[in-house]
C-alpha atoms as a PDB file:
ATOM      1  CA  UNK A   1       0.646 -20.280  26.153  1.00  0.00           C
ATOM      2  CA  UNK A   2      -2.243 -20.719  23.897  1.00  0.00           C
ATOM      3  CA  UNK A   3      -5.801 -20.470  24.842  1.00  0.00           C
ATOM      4  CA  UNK A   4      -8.810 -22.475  23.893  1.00  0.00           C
ATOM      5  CA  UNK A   5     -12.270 -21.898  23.474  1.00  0.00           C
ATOM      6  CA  UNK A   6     -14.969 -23.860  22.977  1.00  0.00           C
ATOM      7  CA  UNK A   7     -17.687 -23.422  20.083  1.00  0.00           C
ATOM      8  CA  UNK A   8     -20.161 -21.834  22.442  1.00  0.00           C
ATOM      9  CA  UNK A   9     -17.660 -19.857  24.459  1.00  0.00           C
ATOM     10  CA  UNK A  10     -16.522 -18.461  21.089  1.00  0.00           C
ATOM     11  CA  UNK A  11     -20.282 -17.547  20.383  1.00  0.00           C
ATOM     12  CA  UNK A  12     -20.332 -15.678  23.378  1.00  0.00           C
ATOM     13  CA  UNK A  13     -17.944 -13.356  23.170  1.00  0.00           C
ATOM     14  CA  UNK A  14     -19.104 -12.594  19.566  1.00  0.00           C
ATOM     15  CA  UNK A  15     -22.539 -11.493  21.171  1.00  0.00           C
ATOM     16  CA  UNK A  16     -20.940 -10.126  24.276  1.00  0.00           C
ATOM     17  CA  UNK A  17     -18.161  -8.105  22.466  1.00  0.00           C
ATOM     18  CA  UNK A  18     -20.804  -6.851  19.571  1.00  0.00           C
ATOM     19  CA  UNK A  19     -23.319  -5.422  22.181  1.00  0.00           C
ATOM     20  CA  UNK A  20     -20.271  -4.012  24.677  1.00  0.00           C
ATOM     21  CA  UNK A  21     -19.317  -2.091  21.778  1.00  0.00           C
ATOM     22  CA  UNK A  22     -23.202  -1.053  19.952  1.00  0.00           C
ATOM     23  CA  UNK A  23     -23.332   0.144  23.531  1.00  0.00           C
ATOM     24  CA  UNK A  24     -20.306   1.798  23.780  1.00  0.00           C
ATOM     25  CA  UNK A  25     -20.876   3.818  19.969  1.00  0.00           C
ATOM     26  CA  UNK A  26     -24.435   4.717  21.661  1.00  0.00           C
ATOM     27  CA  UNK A  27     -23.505   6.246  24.715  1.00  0.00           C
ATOM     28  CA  UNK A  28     -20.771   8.163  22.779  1.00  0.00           C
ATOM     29  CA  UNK A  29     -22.737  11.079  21.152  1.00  0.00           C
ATOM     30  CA  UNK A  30     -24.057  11.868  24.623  1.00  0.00           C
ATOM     31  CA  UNK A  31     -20.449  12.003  26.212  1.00  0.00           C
ATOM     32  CA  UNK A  32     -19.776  15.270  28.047  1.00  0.00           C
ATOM     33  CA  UNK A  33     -16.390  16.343  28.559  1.00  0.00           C
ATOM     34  CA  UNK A  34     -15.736  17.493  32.228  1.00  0.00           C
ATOM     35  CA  UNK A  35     -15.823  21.545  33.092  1.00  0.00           C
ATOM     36  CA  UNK A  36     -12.407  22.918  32.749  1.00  0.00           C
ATOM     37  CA  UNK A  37     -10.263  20.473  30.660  1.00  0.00           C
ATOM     38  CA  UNK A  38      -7.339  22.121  29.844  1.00  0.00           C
ATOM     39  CA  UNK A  39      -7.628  25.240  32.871  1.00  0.00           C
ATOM     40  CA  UNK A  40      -4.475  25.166  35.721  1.00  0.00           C
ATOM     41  CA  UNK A  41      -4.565  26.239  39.143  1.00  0.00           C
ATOM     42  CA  UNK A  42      -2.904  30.171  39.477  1.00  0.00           C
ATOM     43  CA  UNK A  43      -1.662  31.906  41.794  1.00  0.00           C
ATOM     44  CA  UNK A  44      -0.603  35.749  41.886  1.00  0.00           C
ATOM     45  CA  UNK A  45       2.292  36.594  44.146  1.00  0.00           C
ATOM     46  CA  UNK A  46       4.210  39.245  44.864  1.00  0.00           C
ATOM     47  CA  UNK A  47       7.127  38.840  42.725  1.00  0.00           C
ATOM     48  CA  UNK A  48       8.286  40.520  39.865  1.00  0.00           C
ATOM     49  CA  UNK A  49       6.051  40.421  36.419  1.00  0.00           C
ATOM     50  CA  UNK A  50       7.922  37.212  35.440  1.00  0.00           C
ATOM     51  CA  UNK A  51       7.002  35.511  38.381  1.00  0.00           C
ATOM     52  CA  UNK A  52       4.102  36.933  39.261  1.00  0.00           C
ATOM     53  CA  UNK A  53       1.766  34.269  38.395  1.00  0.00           C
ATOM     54  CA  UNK A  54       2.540  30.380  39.407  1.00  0.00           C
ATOM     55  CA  UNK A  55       0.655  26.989  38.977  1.00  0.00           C
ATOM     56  CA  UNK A  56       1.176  25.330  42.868  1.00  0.00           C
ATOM     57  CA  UNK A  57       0.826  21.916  41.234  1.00  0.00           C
ATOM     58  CA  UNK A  58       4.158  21.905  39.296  1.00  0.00           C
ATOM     59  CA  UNK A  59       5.560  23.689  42.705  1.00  0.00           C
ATOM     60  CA  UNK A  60       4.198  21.041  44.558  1.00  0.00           C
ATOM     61  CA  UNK A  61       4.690  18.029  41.771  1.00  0.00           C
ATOM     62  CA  UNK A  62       7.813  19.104  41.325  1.00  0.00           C
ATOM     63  CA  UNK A  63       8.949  18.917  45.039  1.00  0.00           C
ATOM     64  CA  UNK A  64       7.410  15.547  45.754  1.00  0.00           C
ATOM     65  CA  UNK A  65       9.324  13.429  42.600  1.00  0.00           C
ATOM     66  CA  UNK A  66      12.595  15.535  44.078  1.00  0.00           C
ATOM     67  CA  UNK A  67      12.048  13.783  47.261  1.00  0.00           C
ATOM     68  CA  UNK A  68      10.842  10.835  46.010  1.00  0.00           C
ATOM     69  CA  UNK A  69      14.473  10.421  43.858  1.00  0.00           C
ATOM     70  CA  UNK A  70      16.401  11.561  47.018  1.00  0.00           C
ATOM     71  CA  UNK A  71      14.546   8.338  49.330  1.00  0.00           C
ATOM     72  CA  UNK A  72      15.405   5.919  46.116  1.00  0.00           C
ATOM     73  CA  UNK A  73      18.635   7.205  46.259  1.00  0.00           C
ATOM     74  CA  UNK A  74      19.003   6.572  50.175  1.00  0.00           C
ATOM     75  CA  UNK A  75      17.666   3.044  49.615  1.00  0.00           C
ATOM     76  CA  UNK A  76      20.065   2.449  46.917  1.00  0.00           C
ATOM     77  CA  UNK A  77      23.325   3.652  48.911  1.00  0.00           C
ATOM     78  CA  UNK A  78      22.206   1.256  51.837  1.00  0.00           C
ATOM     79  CA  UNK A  79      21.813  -1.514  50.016  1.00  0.00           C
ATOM     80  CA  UNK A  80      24.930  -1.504  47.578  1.00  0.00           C
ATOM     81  CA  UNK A  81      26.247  -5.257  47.541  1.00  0.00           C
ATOM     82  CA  UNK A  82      28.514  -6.956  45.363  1.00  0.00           C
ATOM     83  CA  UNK A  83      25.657  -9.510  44.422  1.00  0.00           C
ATOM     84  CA  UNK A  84      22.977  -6.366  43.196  1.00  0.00           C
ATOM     85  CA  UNK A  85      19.284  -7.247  43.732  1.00  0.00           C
ATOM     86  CA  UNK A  86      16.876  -6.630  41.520  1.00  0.00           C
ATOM     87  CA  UNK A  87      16.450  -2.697  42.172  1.00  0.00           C
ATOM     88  CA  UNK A  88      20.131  -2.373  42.506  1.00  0.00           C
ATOM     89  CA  UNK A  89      20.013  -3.923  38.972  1.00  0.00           C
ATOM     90  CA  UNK A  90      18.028  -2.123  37.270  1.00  0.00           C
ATOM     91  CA  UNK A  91      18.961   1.581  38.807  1.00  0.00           C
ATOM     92  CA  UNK A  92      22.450  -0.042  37.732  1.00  0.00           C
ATOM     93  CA  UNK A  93      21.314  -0.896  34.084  1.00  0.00           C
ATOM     94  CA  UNK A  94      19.159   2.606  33.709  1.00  0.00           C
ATOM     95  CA  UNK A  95      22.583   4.524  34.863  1.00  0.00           C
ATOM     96  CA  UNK A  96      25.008   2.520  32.657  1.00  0.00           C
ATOM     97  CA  UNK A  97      22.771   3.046  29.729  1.00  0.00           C
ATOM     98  CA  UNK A  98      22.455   6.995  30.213  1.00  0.00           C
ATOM     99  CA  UNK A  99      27.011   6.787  30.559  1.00  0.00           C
ATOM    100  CA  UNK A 100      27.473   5.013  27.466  1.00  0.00           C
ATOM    101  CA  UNK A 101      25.151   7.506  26.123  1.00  0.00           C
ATOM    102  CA  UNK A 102      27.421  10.374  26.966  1.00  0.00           C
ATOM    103  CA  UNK A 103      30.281   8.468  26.984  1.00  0.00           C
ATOM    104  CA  UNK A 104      29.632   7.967  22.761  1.00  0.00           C
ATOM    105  CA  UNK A 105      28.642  11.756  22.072  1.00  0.00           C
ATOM    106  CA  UNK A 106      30.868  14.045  24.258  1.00  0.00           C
ATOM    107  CA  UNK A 107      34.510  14.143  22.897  1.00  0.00           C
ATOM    108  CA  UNK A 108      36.541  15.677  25.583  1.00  0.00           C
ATOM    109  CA  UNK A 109      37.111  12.544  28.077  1.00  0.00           C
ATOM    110  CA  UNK A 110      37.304  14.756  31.039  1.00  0.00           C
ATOM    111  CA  UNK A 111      33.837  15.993  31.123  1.00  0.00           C
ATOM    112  CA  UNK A 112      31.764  12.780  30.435  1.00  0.00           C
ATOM    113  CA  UNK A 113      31.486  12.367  34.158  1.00  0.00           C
ATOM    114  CA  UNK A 114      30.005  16.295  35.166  1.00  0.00           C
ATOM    115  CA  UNK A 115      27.929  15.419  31.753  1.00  0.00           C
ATOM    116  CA  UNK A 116      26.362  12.470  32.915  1.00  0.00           C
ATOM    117  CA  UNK A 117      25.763  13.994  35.894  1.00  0.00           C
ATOM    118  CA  UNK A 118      23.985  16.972  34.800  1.00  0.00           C
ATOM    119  CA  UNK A 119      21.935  14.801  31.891  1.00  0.00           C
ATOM    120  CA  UNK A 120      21.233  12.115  34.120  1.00  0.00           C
ATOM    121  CA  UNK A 121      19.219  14.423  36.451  1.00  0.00           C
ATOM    122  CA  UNK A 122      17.307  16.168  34.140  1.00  0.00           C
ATOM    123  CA  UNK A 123      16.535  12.291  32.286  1.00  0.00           C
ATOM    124  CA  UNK A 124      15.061  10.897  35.824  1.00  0.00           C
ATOM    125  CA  UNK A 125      12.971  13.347  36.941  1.00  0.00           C
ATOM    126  CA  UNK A 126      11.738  14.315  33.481  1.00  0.00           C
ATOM    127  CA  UNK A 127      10.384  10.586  32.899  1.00  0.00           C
ATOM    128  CA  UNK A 128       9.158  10.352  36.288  1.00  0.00           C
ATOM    129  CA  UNK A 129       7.000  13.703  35.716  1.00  0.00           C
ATOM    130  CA  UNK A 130       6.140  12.541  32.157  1.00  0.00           C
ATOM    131  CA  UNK A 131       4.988   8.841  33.676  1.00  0.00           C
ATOM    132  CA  UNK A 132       2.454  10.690  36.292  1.00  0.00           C
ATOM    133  CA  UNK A 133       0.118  11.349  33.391  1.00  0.00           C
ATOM    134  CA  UNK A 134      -0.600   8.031  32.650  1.00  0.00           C
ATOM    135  CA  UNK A 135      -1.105   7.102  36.384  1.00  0.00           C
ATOM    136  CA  UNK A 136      -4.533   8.067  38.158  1.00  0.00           C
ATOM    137  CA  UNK A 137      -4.013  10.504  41.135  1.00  0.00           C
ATOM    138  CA  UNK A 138      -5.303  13.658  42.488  1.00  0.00           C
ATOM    139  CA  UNK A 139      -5.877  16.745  40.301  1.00  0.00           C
ATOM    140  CA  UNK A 140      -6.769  20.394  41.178  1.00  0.00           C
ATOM    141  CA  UNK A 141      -8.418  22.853  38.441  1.00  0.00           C
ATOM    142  CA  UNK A 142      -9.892  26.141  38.595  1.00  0.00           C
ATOM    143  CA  UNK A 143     -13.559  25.987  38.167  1.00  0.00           C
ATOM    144  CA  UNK A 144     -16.051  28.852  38.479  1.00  0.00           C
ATOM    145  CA  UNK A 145     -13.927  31.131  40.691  1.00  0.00           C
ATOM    146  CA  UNK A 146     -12.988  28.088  42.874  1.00  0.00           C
ATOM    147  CA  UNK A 147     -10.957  25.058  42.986  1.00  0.00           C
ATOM    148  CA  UNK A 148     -11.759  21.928  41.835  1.00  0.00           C
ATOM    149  CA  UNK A 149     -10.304  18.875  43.278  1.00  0.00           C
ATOM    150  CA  UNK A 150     -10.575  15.970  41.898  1.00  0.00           C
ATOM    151  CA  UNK A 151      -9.696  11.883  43.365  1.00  0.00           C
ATOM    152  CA  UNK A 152      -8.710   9.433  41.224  1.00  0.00           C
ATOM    153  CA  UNK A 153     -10.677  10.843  38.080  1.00  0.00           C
ATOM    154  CA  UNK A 154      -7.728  12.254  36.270  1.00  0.00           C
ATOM    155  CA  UNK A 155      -4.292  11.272  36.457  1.00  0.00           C
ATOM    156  CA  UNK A 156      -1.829  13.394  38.177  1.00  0.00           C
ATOM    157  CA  UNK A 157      -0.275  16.298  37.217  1.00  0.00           C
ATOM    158  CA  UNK A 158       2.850  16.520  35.242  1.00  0.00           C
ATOM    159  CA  UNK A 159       5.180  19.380  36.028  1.00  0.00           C
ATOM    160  CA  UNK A 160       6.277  18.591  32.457  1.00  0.00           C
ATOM    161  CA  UNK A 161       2.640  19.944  31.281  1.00  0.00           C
ATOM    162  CA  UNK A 162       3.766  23.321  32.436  1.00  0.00           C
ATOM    163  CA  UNK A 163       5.930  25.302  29.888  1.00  0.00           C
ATOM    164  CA  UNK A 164       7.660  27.043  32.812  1.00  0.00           C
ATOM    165  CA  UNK A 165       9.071  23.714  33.741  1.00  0.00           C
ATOM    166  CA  UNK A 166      10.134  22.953  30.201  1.00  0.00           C
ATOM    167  CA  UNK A 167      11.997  26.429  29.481  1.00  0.00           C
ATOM    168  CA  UNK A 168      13.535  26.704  33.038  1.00  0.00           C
ATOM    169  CA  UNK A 169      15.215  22.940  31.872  1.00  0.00           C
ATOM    170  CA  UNK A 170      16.100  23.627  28.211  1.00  0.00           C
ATOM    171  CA  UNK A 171      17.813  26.967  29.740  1.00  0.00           C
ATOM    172  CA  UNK A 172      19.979  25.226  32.101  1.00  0.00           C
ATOM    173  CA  UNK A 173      21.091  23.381  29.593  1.00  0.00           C
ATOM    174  CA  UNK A 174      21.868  26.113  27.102  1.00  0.00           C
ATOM    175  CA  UNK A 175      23.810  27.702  30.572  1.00  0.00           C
ATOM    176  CA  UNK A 176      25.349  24.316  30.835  1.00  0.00           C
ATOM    177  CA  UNK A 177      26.685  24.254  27.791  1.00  0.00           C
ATOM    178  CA  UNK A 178      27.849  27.491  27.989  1.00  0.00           C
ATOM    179  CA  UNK A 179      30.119  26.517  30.911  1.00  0.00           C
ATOM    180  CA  UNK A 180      31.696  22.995  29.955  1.00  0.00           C
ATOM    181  CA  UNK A 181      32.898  24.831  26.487  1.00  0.00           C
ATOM    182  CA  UNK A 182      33.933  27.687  28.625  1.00  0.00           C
ATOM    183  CA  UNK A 183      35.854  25.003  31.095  1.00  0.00           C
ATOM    184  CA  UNK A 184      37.145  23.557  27.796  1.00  0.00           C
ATOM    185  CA  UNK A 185      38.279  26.251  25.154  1.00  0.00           C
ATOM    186  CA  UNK A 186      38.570  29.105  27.548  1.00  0.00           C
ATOM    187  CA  UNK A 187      36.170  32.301  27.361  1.00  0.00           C
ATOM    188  CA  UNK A 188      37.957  33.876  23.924  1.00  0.00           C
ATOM    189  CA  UNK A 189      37.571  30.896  22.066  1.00  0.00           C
ATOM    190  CA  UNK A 190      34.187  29.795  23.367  1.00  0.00           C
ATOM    191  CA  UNK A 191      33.023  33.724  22.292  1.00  0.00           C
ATOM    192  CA  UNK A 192      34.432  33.393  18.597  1.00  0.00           C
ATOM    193  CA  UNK A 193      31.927  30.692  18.076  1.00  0.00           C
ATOM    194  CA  UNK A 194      29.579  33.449  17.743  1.00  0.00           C
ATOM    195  CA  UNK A 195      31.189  35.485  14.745  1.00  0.00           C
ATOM    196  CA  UNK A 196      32.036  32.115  13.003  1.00  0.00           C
ATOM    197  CA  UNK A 197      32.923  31.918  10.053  1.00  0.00           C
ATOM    198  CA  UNK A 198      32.625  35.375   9.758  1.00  0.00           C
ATOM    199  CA  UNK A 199      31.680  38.967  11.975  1.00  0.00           C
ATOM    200  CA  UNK A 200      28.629  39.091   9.461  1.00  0.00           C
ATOM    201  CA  UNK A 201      26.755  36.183  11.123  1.00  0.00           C
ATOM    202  CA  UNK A 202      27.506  37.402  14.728  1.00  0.00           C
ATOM    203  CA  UNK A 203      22.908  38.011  14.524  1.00  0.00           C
ATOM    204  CA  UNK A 204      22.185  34.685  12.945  1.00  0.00           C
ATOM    205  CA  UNK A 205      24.449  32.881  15.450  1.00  0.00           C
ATOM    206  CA  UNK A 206      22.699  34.620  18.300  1.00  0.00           C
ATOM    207  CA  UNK A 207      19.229  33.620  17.148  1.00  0.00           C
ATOM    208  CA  UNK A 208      20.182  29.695  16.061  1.00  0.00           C
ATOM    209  CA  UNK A 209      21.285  29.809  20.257  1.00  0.00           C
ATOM    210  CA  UNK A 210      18.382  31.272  20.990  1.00  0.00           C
ATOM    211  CA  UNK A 211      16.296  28.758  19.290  1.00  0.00           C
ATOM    212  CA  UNK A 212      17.935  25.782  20.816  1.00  0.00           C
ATOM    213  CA  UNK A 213      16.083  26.520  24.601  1.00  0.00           C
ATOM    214  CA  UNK A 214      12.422  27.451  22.438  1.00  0.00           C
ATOM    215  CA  UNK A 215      12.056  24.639  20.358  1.00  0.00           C
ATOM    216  CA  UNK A 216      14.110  21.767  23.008  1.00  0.00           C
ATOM    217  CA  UNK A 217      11.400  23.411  25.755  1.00  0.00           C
ATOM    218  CA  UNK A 218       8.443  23.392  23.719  1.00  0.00           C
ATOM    219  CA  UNK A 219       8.941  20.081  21.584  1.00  0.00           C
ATOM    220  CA  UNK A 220       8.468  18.590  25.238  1.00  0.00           C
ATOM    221  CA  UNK A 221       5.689  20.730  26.194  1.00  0.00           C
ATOM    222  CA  UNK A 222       3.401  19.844  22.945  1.00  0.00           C
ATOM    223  CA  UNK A 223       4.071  16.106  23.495  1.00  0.00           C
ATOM    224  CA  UNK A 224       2.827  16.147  27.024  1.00  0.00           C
ATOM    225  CA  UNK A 225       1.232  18.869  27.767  1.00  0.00           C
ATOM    226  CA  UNK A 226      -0.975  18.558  24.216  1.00  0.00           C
ATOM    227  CA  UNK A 227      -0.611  14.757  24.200  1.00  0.00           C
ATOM    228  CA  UNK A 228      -2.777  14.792  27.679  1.00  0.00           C
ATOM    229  CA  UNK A 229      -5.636  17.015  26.480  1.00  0.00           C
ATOM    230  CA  UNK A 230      -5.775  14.950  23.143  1.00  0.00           C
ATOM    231  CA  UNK A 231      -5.672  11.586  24.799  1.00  0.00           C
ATOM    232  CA  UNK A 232      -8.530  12.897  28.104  1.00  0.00           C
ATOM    233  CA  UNK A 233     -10.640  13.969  24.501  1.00  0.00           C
ATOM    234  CA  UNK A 234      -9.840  10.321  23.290  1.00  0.00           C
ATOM    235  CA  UNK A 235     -10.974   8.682  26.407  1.00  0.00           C
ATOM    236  CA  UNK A 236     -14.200  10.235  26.805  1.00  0.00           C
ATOM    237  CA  UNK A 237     -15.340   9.118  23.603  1.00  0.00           C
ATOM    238  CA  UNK A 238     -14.637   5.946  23.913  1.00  0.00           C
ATOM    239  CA  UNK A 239     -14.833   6.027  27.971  1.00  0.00           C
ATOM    240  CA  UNK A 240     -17.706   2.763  27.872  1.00  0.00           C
ATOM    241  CA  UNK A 241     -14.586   0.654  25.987  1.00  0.00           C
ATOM    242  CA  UNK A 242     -11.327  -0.798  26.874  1.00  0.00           C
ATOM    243  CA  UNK A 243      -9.615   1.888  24.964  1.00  0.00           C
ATOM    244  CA  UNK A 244      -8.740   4.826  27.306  1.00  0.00           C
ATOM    245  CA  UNK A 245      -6.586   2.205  29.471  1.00  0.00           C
ATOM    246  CA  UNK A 246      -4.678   1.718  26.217  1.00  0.00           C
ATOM    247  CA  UNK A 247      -4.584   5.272  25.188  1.00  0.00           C
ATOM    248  CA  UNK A 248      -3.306   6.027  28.870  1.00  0.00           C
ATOM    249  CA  UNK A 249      -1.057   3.943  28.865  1.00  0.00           C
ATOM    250  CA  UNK A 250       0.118   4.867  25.383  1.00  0.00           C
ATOM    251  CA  UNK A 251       0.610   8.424  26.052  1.00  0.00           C
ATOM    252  CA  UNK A 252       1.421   8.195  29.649  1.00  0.00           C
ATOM    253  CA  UNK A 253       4.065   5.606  29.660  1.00  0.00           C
ATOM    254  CA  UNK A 254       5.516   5.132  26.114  1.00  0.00           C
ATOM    255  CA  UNK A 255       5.364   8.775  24.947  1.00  0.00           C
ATOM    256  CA  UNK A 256       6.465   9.741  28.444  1.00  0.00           C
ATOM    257  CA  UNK A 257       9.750   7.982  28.582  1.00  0.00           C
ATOM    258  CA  UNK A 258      10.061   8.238  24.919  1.00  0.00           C
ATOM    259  CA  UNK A 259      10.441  12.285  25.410  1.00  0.00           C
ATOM    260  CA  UNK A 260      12.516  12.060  28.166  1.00  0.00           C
ATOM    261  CA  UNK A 261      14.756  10.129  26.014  1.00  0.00           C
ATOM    262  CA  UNK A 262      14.518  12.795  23.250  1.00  0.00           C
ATOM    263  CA  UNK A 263      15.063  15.561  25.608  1.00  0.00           C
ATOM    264  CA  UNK A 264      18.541  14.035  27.475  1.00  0.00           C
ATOM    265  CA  UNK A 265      19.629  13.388  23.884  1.00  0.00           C
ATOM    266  CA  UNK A 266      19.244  16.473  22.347  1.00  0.00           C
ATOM    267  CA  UNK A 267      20.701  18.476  25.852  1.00  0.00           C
ATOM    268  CA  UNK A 268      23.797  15.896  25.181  1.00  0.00           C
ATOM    269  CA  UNK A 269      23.947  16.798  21.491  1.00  0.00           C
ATOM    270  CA  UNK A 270      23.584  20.606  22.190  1.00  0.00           C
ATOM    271  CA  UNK A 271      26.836  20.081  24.789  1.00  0.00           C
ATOM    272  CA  UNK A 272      28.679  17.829  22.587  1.00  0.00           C
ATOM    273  CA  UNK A 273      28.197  20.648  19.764  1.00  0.00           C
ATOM    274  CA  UNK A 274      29.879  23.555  22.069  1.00  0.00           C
ATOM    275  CA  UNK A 275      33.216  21.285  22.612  1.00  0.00           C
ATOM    276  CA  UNK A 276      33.709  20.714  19.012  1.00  0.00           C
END
């Protein structure tokens, strides 16, 4: 479908578009970015030191896309039918896609299906956390000694912004890995992995595994959690244009699934690697 204008209309959206955006370049040196951009919500409780101090908004994020996965998957259970609808169709597609993924990488037959599984979880609620920053919502921030709560000015919180979040995931699947080779080769062959080729490297072996979980966890962390902060920057700049709907939805909803992608790839890679 092309579209047509007219001399004059053409005229007028040279002048229109040229002052929108004389305006826009005005108004940006006097752009103020909002009191405590990049400051969480924190709790103290009384837990041990590693726990002492929580953010309730991945708590709470966290617990709302959980449920919100369990009701799709009600509604897709009840309405399972040999001729799929459209949702049925594309939960269908999403799964089949994430199978032949596994299916192609892990080389011991037996444990594509507890891989898939395991990956498949981790993929749909990372990309559903990762999509929230690119939709408006409700936000909460600490602001002078007190909480700041925000409607529809920010877009909701990612529990994928947290760190915790991203370390808790990249060490279950360091754990998970663990087990399937255990499952596989047994515990005495799994452990000579670590002196291989020789005793000598026993130290280096243990530091490349315990760089898998640090850079898996915080490869995710700097593309959301410093992607957001970089893109809010971004948008009040240029907040009088059309451009922080693109950058949103850049960041939010390309980048977000994008990484979630990355992140199910590399925890099936790091798997695959312990069975060989």
């Amino acid at each position: 479908m092309k579209l047509h204008f007219s001399k004059g209309e053409k005229i007028f959206l040279v002048i229109f578009f040229s002052f929108y955006f004389a305006f826009a370049l005005w108004n940006a040196s006097s752009v103020q970015f909002p009191e405590g951009v990049g400051l969480v919500w924190q709790i103290k409780t009384p837990m041990p030191s590693i726990l002492e101090t929580i953010n309730p908004m991945t708590v709470i994020m966290t617990i709302l896309i959980v449920i919100l996965w369990i009701l799709i998957g009600i509604r897709f259970k009840r309405q399972l039918s040999k001729i799929p609808s459209k949702f049925q169709s594309a939960i269908e597609l999403l799964l089949s896609f994430l199978y032949n993924l596994v299916e192609s990488t892990i080389p011991v037959s037996k444990l594509v299906k507890p891989v898939f599984y395991f990956v498949s979880t981790l993929f749909l609620f990372i990309v559903v956390a990762n999509v929230l920053g690119g939709i408006p919502g409700i936000t909460v921030s600490y602001v002078n000694n007190g909480l700041s709560i925000n409607f529809f000015t920010d877009t909701w919180y990612s529990p994928t912004a947290d760190l915790n979040t991203n370390i808790t995931y990249a060490i279950m699947v360091l754990i998970a890995s663990y087990v399937f080779s255990i499952k596989y080769k047994g515990f005495k062959e799994w452990s000579k992995g670590f002196i291989y080729p020789s005793p000598f490297m026993l130290p280096m072996n243990i530091l490349g595994e315990l760089s898998r979980p640090i850079s898996h966890s915080f490869r995710l962390f700097g593309n959301i959690g410093g992607g957001a902060l970089i893109a809010l920057m971004l948008c009040y700049l240029t907040k009088y244009t059309v451009v922080p709907v693109i950058i949103w939805g850049f960041f939010g909803f390309f980048v977000g699934v994008i990484q979630a992608y990355v992140f199910t790839i590399l925890a099936v890679a790091y798997i695959s690697a312990q069975l060989e």
